[in-house]
Structures are given as C-alpha cells and as structure tokens.
C-alpha atoms as a PDB file:
ATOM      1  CA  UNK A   1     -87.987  73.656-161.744  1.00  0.00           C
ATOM      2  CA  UNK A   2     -89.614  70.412-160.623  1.00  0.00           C
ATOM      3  CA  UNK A   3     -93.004  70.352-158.810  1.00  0.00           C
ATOM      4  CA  UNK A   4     -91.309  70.103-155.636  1.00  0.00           C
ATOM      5  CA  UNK A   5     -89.133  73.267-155.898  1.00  0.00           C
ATOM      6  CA  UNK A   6     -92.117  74.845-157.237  1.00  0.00           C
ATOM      7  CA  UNK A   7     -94.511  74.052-154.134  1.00  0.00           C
ATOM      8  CA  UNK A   8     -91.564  75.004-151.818  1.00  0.00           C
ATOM      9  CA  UNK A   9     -90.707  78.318-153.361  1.00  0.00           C
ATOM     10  CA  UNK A  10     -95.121  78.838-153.684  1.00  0.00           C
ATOM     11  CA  UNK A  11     -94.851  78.282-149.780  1.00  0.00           C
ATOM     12  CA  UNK A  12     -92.248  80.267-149.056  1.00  0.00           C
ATOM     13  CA  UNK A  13     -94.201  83.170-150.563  1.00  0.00           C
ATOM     14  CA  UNK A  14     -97.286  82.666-149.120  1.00  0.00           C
ATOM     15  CA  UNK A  15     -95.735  82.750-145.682  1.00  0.00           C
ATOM     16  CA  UNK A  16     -93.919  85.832-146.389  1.00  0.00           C
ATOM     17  CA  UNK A  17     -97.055  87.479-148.012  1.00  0.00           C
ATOM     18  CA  UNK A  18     -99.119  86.491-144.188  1.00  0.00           C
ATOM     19  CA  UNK A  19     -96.609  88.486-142.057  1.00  0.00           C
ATOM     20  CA  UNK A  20     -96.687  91.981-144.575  1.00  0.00           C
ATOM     21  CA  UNK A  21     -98.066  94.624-143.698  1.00  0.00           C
ATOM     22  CA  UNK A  22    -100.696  96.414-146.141  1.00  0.00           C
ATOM     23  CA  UNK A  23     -98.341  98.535-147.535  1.00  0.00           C
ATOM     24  CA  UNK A  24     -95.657  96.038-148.179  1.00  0.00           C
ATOM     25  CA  UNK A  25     -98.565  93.778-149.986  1.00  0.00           C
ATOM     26  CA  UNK A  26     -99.620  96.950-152.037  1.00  0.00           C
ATOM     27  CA  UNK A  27     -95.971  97.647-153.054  1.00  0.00           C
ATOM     28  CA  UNK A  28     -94.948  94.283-153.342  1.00  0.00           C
ATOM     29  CA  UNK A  29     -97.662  93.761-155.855  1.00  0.00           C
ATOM     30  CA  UNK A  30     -96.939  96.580-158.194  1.00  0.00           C
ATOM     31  CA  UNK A  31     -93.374  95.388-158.168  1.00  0.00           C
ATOM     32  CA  UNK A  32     -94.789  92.355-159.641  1.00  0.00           C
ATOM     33  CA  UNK A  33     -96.979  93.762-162.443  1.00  0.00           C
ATOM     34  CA  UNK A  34     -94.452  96.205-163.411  1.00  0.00           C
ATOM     35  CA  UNK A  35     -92.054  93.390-163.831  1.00  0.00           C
ATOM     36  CA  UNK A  36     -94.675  91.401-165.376  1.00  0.00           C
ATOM     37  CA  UNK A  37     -95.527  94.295-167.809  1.00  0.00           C
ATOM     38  CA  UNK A  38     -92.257  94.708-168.670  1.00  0.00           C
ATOM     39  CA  UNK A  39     -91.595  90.608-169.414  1.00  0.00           C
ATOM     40  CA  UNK A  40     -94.545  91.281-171.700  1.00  0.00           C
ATOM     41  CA  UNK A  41     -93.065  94.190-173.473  1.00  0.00           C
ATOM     42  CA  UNK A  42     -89.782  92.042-173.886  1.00  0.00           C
ATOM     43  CA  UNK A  43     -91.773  89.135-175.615  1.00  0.00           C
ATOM     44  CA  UNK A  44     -93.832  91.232-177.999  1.00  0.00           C
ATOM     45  CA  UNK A  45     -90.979  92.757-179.584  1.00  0.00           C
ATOM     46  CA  UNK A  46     -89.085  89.716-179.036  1.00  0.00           C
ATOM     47  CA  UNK A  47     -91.260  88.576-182.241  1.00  0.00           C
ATOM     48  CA  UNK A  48     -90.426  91.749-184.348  1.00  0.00           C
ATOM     49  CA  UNK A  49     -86.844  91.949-183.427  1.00  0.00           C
ATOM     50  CA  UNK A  50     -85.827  88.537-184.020  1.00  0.00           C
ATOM     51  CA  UNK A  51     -85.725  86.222-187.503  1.00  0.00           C
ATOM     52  CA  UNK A  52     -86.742  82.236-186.162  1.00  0.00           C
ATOM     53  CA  UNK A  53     -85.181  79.282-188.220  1.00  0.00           C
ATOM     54  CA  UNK A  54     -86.074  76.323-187.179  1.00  0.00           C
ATOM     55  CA  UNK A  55     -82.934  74.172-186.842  1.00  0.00           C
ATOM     56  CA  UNK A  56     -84.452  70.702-186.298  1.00  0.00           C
ATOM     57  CA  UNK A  57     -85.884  68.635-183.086  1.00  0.00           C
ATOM     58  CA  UNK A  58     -84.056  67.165-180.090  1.00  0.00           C
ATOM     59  CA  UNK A  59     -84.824  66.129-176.803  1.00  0.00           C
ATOM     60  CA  UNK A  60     -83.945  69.271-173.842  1.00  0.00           C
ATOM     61  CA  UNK A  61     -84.660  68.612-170.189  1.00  0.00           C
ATOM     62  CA  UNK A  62     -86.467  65.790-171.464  1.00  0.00           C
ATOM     63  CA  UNK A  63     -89.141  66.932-173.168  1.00  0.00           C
ATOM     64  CA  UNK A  64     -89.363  66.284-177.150  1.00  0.00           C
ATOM     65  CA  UNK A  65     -88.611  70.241-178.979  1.00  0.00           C
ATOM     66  CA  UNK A  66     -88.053  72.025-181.385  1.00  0.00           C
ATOM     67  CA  UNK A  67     -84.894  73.919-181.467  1.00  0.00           C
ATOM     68  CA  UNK A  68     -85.289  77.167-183.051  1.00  0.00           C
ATOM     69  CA  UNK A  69     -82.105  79.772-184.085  1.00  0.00           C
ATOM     70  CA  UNK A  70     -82.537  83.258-183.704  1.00  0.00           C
ATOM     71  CA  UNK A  71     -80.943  86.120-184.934  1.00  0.00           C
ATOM     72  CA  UNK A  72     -81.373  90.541-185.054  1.00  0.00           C
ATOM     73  CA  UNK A  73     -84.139  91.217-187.720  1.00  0.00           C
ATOM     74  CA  UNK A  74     -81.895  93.390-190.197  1.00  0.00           C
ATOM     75  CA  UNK A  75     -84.058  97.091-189.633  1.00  0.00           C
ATOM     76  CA  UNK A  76     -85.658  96.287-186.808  1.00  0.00           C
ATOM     77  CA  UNK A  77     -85.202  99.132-184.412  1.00  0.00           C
ATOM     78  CA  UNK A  78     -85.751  99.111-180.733  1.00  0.00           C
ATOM     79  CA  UNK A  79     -88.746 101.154-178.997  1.00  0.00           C
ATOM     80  CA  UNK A  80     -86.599 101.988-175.930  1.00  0.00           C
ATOM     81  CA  UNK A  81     -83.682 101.552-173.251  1.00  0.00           C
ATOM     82  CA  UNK A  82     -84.784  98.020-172.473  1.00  0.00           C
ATOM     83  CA  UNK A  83     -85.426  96.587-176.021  1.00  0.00           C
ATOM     84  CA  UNK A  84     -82.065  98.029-177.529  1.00  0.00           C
ATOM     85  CA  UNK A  85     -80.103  94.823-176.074  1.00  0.00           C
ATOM     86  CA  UNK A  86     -82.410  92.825-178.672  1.00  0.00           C
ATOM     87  CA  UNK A  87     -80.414  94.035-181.490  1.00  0.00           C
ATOM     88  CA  UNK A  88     -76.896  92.805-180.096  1.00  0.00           C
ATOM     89  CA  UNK A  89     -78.388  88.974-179.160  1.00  0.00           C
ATOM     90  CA  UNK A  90     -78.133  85.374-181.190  1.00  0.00           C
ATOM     91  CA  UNK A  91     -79.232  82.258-179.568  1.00  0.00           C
ATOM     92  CA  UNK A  92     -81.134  79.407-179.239  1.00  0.00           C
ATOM     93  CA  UNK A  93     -84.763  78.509-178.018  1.00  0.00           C
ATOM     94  CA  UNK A  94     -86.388  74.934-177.115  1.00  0.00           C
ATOM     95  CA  UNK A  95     -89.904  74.779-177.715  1.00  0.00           C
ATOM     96  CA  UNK A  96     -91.947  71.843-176.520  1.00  0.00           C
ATOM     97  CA  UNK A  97     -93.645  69.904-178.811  1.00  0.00           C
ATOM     98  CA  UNK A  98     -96.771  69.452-176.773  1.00  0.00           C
ATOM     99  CA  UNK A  99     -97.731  72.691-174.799  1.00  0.00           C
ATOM    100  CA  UNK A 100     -95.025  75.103-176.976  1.00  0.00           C
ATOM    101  CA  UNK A 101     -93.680  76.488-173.961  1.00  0.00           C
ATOM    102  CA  UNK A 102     -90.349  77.815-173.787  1.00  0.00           C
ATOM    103  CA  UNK A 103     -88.173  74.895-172.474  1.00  0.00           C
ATOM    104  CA  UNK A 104     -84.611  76.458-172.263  1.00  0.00           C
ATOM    105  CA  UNK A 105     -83.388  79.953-173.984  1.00  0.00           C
ATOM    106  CA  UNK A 106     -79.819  80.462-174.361  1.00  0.00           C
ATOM    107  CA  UNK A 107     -78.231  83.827-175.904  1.00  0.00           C
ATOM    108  CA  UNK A 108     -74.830  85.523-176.459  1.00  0.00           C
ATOM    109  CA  UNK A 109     -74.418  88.945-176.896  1.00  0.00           C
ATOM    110  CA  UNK A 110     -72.404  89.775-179.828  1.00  0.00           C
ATOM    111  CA  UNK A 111     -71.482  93.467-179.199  1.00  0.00           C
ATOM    112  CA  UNK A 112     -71.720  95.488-176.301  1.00  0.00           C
ATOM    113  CA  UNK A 113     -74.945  97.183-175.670  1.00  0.00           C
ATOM    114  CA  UNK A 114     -75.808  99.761-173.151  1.00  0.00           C
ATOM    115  CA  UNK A 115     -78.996  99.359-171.437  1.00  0.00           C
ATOM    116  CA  UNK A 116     -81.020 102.199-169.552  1.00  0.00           C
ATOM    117  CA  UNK A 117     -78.369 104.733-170.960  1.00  0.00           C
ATOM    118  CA  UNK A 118     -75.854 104.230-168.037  1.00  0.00           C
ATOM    119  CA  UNK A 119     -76.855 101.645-165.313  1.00  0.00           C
ATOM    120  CA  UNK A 120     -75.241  98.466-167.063  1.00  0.00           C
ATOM    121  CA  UNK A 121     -73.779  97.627-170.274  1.00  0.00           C
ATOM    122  CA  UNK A 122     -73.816  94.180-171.279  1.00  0.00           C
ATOM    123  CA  UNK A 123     -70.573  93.295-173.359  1.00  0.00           C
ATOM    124  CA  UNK A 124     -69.842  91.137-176.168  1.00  0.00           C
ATOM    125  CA  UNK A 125     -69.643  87.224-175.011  1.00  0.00           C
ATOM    126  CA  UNK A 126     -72.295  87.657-172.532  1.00  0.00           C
ATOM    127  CA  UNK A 127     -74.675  85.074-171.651  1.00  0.00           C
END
C-alpha cells in the first residue's frame, strides 16, 4: 500500500468510527483484537510449523530482500482447526533487508486441507 492509500483507507475509518454508536465501537473493537489475536496465533506457530531456507536476495516491490523458501516442518503437528492448513502450505517470503518486515508472502497449497472442520476446505493449487 503506498502512503496515500494508507491515509485514505486511515480516513475512511475514522469517519466511520465518528458516526457508531457505543455498541458498534465496543463490538467493532473486539472484532479487531480477536482477529488480531488470532494473526498472532498464526505467526507463532508459523515459526514451528515451517523449515526457512534462505534462497538468496532480490529486489521485490522495490525494496532490497531476502527471499526465503518455506516448507511443512516434518512432525510438526497443528494445535487446532486454524493451524492445520500450515501443514498442507509451500511458498515464498520477502524479507526486507532494512526493517525485516514481511514484503510479499506467496503460498500454494499442496493438498487439500479442511479448516474449522466443515466451513471451507482449501484444495490443492490454492493460492
């Protein structure tokens, strides 16, 4: 996102967030955390259910990276629902040189996975 998207879409929220009511703020915010709490959950075991090699550098979005390949940990076994589609993933991650932030993440699913038990299975070939 550039700096002008951001700002725009930063707006956008803070007008919606003037006209709620305090109910909607209240729910709106525990939508947030829970989602944020569950990114968090995602990353941790991101580190124990993946093997990193680093392939080499490049240049992504311009900004100088590293490109990392990553793989299912053979024996790594998912905590729940949500972490199970870990297991079935290979892909690639850009890491900037300066700040190491995530730059770009691209995955493929290489067999089908269901996640939560029956609301959506994500098939082989998915990105």
């Amino acid at each position: 996102m550039t700096p002008a998207t951001l700002r725009s879409a930063y707006l956008s929220e803070a007008l919606r967030g003037s006209k709620e009511t305090s109910g909607q703020h209240e729910k709106r915010i525990a939508r947030y955390e829970s989602e944020q709490r569950r990114n968090r959950h995602l990353l941790k075991e991101m580190t124990k259910s993946f093997d990193f090699s680093l392939r080499g550098e490049g240049v992504k979005d311009g900004l100088e990276t590293y490109i990392l390949d990553i793989a299912p940990q053979m024996g790594y076994t998912q905590k729940d629902c949500l972490t199970r589609v870990l297991t079935a993933m290979h892909g690639t991650i850009w890491i900037d040189k300066q700040s190491f932030g995530w730059v770009r993440t691209e995955a493929v699913v290489v067999h089908p996975v269901m996640v939560e038990d029956f609301f959506a299975r994500v098939e082989k070939g998915t990105r």
